[in-house]
C-alpha atoms as a PDB file:
ATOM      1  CA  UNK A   1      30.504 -62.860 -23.817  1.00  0.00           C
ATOM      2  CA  UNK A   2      28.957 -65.699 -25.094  1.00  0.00           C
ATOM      3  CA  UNK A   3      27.108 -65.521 -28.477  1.00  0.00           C
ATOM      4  CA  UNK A   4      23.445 -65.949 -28.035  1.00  0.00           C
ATOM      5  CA  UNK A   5      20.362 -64.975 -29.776  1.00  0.00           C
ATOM      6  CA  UNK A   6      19.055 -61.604 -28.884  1.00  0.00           C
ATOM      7  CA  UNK A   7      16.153 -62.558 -26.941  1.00  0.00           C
ATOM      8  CA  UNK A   8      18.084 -65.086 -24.637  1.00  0.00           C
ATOM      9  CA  UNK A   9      20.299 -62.198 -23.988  1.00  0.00           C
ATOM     10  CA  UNK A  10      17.120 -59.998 -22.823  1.00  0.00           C
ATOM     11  CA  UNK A  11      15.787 -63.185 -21.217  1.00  0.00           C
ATOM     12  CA  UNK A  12      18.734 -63.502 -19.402  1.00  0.00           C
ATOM     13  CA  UNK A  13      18.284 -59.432 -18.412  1.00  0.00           C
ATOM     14  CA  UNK A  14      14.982 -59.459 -17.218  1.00  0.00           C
ATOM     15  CA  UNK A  15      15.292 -60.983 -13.703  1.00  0.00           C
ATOM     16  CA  UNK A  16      18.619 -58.525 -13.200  1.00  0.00           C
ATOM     17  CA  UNK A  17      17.992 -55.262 -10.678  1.00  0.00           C
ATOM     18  CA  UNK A  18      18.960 -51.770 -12.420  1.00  0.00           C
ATOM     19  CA  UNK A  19      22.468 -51.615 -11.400  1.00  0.00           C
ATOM     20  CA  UNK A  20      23.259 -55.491 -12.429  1.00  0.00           C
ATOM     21  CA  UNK A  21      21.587 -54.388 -15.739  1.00  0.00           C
ATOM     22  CA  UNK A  22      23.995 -51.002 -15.681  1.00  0.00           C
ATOM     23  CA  UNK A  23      27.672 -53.414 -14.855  1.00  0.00           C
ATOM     24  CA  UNK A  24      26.439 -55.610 -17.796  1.00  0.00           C
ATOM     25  CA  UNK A  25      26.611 -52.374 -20.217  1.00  0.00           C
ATOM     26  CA  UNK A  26      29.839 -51.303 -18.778  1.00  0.00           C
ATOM     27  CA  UNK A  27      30.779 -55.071 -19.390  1.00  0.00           C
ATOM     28  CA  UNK A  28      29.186 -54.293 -23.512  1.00  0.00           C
ATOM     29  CA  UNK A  29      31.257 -51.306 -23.744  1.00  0.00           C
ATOM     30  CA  UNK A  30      34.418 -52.432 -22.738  1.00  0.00           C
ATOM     31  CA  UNK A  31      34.150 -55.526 -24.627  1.00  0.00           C
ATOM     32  CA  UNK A  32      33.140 -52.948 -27.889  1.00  0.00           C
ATOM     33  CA  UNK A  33      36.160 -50.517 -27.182  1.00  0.00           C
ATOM     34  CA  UNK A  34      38.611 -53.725 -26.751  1.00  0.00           C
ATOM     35  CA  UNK A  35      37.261 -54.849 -30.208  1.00  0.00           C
ATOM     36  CA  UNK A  36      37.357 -51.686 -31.837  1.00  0.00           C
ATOM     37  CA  UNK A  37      41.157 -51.112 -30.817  1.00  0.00           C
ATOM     38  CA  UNK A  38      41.746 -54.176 -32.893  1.00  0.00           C
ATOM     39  CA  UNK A  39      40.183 -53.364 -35.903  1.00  0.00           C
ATOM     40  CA  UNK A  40      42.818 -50.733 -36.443  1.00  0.00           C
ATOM     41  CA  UNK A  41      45.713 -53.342 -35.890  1.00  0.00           C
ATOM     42  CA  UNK A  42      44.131 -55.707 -38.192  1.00  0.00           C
ATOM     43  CA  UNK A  43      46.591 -58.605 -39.459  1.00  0.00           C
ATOM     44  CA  UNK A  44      44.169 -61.416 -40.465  1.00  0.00           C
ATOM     45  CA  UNK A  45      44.631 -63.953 -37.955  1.00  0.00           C
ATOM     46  CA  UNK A  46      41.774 -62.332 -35.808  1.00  0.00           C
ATOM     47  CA  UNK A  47      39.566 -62.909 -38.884  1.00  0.00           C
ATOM     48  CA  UNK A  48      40.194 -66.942 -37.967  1.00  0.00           C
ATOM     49  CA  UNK A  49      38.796 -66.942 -34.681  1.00  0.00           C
ATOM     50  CA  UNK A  50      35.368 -68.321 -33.909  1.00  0.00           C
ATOM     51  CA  UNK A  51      32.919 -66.508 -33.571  1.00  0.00           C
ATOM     52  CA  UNK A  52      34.810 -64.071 -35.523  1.00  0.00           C
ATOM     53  CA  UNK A  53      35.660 -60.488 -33.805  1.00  0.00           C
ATOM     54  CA  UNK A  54      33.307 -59.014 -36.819  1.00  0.00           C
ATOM     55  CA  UNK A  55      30.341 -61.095 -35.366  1.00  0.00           C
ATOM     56  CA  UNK A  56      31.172 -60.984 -31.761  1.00  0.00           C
ATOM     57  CA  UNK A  57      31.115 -57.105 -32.430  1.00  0.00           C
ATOM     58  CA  UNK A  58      27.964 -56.909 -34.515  1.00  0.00           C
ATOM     59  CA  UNK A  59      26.216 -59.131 -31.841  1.00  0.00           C
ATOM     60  CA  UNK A  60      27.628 -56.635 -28.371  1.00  0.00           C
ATOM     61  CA  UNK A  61      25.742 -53.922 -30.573  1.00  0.00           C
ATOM     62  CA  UNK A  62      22.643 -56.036 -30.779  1.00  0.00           C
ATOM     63  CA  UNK A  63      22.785 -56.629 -27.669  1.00  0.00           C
ATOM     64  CA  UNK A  64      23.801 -52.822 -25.816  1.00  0.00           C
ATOM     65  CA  UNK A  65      20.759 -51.784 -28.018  1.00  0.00           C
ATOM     66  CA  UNK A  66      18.263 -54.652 -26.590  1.00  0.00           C
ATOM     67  CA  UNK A  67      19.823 -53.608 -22.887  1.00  0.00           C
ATOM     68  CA  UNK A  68      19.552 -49.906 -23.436  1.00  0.00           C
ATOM     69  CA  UNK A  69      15.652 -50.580 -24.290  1.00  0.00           C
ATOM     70  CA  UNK A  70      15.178 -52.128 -21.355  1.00  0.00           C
ATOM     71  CA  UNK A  71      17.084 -50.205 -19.333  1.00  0.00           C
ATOM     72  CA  UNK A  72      14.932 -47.046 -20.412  1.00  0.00           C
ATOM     73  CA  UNK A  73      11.904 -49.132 -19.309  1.00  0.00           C
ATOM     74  CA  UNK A  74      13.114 -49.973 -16.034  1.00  0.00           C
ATOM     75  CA  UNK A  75      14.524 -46.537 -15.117  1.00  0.00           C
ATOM     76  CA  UNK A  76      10.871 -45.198 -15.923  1.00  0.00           C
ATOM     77  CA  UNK A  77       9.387 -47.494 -14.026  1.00  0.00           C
ATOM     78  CA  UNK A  78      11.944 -47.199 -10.715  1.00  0.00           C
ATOM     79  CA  UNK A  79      11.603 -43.725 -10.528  1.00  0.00           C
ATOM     80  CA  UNK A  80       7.617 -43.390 -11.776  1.00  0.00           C
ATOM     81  CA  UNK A  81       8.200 -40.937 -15.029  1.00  0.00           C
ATOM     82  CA  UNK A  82       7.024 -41.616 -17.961  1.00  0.00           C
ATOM     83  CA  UNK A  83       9.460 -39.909 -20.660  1.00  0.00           C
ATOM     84  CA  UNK A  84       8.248 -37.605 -23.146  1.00  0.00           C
ATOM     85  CA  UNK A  85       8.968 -38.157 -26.873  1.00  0.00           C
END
């Protein structure tokens, strides 16, 4: 995924139906889990690339918590409840 600034990303989002918004976090988590199997193998060339896999990961986070928000907005309003904090 290309790195972007937040609100592009949720830009991006907001013309998307529920399920293209629900691939795109499968798309976040996959991309998360590939990064986080690489931490552990660590040798320093990684550290090189650019964007770096540090930022790229810091950024999917950003951006599966932007998605998630919107998501929850969405689901409320596709099936009509309101949730209860």
């Amino acid at each position: 995924m290309s790195m972007m600034a937040p609100e592009v990303f949720i830009d991006e989002l907001d013309g998307m139906t529920y399920q293209e918004m629900m691939a795109v976090r499968e798309g976040l988590v996959w991309e998360l889990r590939l990064l986080e199997g690489t931490f552990s193998s660590h040798d320093g060339a990684a550290s090189r690339l650019d964007p770096s896999p540090d930022l790229v990961y810091r950024m999917d986070l950003i951006y599966l918590s932007e998605l998630l928000q919107l998501m929850e907005t969405r689901s409320q309003e596709v099936t009509g409840v309101v949730a209860q904090v």
